[in-house]
C-alpha atoms as a PDB file:
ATOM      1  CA  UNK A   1     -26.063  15.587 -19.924  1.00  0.00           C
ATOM      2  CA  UNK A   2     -25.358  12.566 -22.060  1.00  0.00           C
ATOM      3  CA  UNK A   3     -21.680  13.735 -21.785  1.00  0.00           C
ATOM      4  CA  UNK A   4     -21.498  13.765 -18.303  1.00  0.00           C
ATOM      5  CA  UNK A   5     -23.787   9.809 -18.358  1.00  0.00           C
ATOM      6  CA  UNK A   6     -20.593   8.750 -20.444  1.00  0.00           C
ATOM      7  CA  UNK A   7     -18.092   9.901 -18.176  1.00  0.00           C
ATOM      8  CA  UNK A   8     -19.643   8.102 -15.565  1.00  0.00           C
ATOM      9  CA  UNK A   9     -20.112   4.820 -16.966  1.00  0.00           C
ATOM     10  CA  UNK A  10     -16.463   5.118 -18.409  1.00  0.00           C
ATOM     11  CA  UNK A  11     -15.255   5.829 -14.559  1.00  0.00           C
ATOM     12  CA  UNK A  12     -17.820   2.439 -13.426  1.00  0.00           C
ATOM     13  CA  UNK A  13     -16.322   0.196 -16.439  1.00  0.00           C
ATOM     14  CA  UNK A  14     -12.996   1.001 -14.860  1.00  0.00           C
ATOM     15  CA  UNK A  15     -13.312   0.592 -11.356  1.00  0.00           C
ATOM     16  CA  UNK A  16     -14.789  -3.040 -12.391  1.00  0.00           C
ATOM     17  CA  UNK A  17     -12.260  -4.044 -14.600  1.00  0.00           C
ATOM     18  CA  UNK A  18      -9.342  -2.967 -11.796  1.00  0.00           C
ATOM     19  CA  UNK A  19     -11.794  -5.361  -9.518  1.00  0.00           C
ATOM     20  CA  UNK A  20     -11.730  -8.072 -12.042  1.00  0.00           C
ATOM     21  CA  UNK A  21      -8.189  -8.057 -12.347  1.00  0.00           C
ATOM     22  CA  UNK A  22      -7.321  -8.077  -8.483  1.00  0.00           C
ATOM     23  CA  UNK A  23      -9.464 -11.029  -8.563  1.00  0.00           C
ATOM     24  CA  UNK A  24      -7.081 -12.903 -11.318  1.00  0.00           C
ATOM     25  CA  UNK A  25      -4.009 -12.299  -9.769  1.00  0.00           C
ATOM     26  CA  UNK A  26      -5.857 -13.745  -6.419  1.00  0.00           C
ATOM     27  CA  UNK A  27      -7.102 -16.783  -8.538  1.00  0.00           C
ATOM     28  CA  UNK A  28      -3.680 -17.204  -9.828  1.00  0.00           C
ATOM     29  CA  UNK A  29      -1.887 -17.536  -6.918  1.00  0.00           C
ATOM     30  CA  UNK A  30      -4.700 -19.768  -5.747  1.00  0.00           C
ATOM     31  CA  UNK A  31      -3.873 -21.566  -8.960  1.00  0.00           C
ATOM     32  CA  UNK A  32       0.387 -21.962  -7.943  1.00  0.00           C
ATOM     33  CA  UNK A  33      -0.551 -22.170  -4.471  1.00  0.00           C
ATOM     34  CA  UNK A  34       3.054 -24.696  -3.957  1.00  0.00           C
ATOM     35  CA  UNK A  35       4.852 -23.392  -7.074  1.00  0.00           C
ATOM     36  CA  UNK A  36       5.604 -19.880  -5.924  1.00  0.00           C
ATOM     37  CA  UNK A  37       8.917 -18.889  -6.283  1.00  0.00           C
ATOM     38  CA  UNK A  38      10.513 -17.589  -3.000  1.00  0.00           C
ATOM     39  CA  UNK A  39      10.750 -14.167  -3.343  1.00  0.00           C
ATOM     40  CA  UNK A  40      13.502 -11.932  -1.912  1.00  0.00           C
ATOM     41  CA  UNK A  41      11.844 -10.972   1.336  1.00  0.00           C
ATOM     42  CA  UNK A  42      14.059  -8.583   3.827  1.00  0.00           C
ATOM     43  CA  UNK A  43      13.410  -8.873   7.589  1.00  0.00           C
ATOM     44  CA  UNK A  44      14.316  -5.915   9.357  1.00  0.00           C
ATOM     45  CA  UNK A  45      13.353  -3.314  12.201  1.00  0.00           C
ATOM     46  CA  UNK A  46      11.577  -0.566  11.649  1.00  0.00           C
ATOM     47  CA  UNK A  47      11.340   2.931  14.018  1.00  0.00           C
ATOM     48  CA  UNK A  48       8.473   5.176  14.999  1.00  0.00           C
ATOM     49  CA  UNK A  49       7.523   7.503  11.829  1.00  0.00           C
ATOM     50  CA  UNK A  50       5.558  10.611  12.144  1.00  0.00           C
ATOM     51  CA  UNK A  51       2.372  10.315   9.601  1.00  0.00           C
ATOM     52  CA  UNK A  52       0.758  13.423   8.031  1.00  0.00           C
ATOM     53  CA  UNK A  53      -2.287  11.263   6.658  1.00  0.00           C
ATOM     54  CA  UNK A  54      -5.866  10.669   6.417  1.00  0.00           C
ATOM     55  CA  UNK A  55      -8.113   7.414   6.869  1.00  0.00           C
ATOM     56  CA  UNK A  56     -10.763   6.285   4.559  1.00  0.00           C
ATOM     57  CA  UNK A  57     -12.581   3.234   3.370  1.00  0.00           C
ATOM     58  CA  UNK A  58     -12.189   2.577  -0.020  1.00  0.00           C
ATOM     59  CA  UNK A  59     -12.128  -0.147  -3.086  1.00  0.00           C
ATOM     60  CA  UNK A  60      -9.078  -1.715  -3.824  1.00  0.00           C
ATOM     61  CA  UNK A  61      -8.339   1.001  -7.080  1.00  0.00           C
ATOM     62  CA  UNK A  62      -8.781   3.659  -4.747  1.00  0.00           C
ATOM     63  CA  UNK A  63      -5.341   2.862  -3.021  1.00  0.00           C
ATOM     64  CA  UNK A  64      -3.857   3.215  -6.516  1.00  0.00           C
ATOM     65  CA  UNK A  65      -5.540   6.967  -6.989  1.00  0.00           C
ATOM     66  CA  UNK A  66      -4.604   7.843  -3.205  1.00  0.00           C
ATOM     67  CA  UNK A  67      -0.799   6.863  -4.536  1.00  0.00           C
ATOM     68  CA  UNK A  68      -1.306   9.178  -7.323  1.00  0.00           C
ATOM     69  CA  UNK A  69      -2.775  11.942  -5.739  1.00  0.00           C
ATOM     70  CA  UNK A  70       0.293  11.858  -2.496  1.00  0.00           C
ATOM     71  CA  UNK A  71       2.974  11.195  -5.006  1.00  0.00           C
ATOM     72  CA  UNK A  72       1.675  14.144  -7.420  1.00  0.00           C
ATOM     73  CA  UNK A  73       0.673  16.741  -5.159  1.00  0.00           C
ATOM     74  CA  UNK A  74       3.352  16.718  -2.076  1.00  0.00           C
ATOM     75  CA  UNK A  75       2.860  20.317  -0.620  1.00  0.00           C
ATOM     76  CA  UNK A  76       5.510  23.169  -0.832  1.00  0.00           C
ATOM     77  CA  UNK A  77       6.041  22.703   2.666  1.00  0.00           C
ATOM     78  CA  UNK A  78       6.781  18.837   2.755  1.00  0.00           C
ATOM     79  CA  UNK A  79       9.181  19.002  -0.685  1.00  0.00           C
ATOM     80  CA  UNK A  80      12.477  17.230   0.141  1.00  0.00           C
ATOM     81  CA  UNK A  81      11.236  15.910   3.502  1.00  0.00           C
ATOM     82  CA  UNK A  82       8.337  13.250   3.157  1.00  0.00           C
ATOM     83  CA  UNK A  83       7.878  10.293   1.912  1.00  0.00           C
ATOM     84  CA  UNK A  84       4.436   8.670   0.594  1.00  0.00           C
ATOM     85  CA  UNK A  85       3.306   5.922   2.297  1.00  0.00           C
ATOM     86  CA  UNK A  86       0.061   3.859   2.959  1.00  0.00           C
ATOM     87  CA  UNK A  87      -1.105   1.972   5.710  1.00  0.00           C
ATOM     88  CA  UNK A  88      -3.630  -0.939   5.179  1.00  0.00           C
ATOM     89  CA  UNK A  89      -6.066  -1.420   8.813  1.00  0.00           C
ATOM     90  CA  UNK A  90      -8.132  -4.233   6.672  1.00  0.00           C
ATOM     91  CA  UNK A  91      -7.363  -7.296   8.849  1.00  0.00           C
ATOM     92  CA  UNK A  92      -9.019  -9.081   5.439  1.00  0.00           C
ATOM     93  CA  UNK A  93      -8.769  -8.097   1.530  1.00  0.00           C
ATOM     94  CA  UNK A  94     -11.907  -7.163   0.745  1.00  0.00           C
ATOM     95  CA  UNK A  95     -11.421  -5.277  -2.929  1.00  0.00           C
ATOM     96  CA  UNK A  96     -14.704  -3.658  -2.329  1.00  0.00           C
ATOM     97  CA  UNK A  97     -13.872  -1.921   1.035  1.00  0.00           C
ATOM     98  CA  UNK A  98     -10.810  -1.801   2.732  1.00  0.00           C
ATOM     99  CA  UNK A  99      -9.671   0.539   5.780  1.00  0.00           C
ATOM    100  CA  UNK A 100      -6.618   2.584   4.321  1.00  0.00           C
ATOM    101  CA  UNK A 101      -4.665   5.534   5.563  1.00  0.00           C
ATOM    102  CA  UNK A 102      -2.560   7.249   3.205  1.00  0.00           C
ATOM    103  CA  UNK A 103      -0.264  10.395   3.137  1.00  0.00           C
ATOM    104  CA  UNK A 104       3.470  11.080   4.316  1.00  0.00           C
ATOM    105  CA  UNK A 105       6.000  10.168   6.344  1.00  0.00           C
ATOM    106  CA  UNK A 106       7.444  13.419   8.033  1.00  0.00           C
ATOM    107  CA  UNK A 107      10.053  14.527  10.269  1.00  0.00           C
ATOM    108  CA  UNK A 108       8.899  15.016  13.888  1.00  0.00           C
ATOM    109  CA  UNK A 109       8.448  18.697  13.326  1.00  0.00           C
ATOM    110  CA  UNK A 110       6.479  18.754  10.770  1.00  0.00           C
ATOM    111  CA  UNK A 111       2.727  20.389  10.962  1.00  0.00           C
ATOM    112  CA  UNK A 112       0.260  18.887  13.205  1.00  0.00           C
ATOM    113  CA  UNK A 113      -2.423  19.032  10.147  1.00  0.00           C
ATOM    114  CA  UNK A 114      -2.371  20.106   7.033  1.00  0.00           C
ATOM    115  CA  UNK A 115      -5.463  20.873   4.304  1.00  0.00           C
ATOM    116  CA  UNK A 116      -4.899  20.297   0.820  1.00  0.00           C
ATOM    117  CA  UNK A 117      -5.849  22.036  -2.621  1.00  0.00           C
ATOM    118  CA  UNK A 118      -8.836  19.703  -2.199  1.00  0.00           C
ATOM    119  CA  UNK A 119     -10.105  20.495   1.057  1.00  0.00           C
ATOM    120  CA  UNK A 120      -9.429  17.148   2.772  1.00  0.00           C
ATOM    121  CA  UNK A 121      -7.498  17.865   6.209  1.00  0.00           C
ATOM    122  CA  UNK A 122      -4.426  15.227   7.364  1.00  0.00           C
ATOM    123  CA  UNK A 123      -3.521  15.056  10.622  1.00  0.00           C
ATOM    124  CA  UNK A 124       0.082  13.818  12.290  1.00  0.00           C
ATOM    125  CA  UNK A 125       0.315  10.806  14.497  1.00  0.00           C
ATOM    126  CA  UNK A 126       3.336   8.466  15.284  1.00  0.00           C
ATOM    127  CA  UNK A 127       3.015   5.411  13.479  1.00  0.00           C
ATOM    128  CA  UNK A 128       4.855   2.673  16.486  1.00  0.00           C
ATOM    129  CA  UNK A 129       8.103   1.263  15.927  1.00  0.00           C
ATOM    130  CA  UNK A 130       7.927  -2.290  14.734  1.00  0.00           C
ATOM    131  CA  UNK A 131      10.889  -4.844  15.774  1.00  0.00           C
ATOM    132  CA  UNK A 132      10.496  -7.223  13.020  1.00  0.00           C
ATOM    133  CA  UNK A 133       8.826  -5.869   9.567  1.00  0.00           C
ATOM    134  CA  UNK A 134       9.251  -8.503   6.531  1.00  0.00           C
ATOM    135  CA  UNK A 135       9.975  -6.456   3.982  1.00  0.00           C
ATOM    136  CA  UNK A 136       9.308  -6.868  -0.190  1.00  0.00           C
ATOM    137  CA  UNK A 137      10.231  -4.521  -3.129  1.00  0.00           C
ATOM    138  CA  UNK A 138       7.832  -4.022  -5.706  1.00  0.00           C
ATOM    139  CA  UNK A 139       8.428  -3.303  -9.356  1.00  0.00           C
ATOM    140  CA  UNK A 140       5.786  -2.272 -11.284  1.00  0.00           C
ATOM    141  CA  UNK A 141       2.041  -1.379 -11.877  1.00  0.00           C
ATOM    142  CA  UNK A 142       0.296  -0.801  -8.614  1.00  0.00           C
ATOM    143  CA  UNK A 143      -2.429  -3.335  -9.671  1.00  0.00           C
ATOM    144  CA  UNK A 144       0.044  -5.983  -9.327  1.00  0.00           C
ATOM    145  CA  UNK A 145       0.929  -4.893  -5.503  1.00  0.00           C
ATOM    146  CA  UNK A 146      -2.027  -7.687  -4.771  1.00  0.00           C
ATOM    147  CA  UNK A 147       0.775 -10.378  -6.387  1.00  0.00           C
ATOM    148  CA  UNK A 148       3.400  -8.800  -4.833  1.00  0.00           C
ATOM    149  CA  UNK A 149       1.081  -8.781  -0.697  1.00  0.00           C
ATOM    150  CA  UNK A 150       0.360 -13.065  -1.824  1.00  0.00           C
ATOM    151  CA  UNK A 151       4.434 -13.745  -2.320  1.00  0.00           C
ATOM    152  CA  UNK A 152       4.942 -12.247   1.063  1.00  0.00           C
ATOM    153  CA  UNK A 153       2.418 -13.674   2.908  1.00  0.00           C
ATOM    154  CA  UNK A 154       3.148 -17.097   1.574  1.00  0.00           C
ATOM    155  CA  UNK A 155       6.585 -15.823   2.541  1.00  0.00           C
ATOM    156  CA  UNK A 156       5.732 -15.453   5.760  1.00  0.00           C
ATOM    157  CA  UNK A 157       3.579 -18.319   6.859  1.00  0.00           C
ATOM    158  CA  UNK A 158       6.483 -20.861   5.234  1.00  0.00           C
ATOM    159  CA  UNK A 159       9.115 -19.422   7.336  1.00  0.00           C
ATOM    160  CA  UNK A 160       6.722 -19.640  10.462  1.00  0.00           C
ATOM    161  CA  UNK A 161       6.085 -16.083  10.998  1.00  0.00           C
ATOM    162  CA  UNK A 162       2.685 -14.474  11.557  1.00  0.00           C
ATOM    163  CA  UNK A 163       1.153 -11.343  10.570  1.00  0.00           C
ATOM    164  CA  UNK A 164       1.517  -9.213  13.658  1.00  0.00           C
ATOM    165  CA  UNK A 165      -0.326  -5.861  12.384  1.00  0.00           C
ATOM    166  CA  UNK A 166      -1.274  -3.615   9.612  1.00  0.00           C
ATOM    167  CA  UNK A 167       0.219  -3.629   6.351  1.00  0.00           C
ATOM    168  CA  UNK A 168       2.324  -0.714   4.817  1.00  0.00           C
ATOM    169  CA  UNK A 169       3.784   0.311   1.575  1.00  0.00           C
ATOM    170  CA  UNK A 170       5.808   3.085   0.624  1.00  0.00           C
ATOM    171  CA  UNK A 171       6.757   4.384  -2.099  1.00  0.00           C
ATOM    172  CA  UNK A 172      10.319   4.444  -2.987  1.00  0.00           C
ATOM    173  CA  UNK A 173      11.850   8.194  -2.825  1.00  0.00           C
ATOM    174  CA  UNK A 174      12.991   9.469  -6.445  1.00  0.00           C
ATOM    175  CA  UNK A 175      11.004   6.841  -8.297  1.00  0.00           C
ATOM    176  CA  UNK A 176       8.346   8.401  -9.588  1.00  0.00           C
ATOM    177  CA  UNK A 177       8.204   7.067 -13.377  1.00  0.00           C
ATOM    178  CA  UNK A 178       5.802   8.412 -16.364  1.00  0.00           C
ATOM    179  CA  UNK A 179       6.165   4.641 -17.460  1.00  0.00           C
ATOM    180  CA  UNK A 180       4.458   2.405 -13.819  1.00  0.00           C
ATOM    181  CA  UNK A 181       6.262  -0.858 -14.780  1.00  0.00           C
ATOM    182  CA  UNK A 182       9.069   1.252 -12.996  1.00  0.00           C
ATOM    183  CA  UNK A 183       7.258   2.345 -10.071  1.00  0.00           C
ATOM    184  CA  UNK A 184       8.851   0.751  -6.846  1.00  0.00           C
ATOM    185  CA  UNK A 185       7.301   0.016  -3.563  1.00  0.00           C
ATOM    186  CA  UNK A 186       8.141  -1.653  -0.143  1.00  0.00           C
ATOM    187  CA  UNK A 187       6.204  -3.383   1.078  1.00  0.00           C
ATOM    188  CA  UNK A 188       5.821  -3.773   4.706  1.00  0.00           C
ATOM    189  CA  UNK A 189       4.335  -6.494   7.009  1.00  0.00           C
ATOM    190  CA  UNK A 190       4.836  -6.509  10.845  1.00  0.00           C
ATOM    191  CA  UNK A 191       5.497  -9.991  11.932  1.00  0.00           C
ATOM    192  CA  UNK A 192       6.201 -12.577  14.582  1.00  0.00           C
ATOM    193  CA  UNK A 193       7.433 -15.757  15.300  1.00  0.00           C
ATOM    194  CA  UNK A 194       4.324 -18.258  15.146  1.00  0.00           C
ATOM    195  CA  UNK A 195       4.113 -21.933  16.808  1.00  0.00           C
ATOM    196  CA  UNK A 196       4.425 -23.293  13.452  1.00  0.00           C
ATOM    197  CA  UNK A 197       7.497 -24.684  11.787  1.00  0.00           C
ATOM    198  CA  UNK A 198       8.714 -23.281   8.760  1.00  0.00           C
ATOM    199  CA  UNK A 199       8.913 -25.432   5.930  1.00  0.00           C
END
């Protein structure tokens, strides 16, 4: 009993020191706000993608285990062919709850659902072609992604585009490191052109 008790605070003491840290790198860039360095955003178009996936609301370290479990458990059947991606519905970061969708990006004939080891069931829909997508790579630990989301936005609202949609991120095929300084990720933001001027 007092096993399991330690287990669980371990898991708690965790999950509020990944919260603590999403909140520096957010006071940080609060802190630069005007010193950022422009970062080496892509713009580019982006077609319709079938999505084997399921939806849930979770912190912000439960993106980070969804990447883990996608990346480490692709079925037999989806070897070769998919690609892990996650969509963000969260039209604000809230670290305690946001609205994510996570699984793979599949050719069009790939199965309609599909349950995992687990139990939980993902289901294929067509993710919609986006014209303009401003586009980031990410290098390294996935609790750094919230750095890497700020540099684009700032990106974006400088240059006088405006967040058109949800957010995605995949990661990059073949990059699947032990060490996760190397992991790489692209992040995705659908955009327009706003009224403002960029700057």
């Amino acid at each position: 009993m007092l096993i399991l008790r330690k287990a669980q605070i371990e898991q708690t003491v965790r999950e509020e020191m990944a919260r603590l840290h999403a909140v520096e790198i957010r006071l940080q860039q609060i802190e630069n706000d005007g010193q950022v360095h422009e970062p080496d955003v892509v713009l580019k178009s982006i077609p319709a993608q079938s999505f084997l996936a399921l939806r849930e609301t979770v912190p912000v370290e439960g993106i980070r285990r969804f990447e883990r479990k996608f990346s480490t458990t692709v079925p037999a059947s989806l070897s070769h062919i998919s690609q892990v991606a996650i969509v963000v519905h969260s039209p604000n970061f809230d670290p305690e709850a946001l609205d994510v969708e996570a699984g793979y990006l599949v050719p069009d004939d790939a199965p309609r659902s599909l349950t995992l080891p687990d139990g939980q069931v993902l289901t294929r829909r067509t993710l919609p072609a986006i014209e303009t997508m401003a586009t980031l790579m990410h290098m390294g630990p996935a609790d750094e992604l919230v750095r890497s989301y700020g540099a684009l936005g700032t990106w974006i609202e400088r240059h006088g585009w405006q967040i058109s949609g949800a957010g995605r991120h995949t990661l990059v095929p073949l990059s699947q490191p032990e060490d996760e300084s190397e992991t790489m990720v692209e992040l995705q933001l659908p955009v327009n052109k706003g009224t403002l001027s960029p700057a």
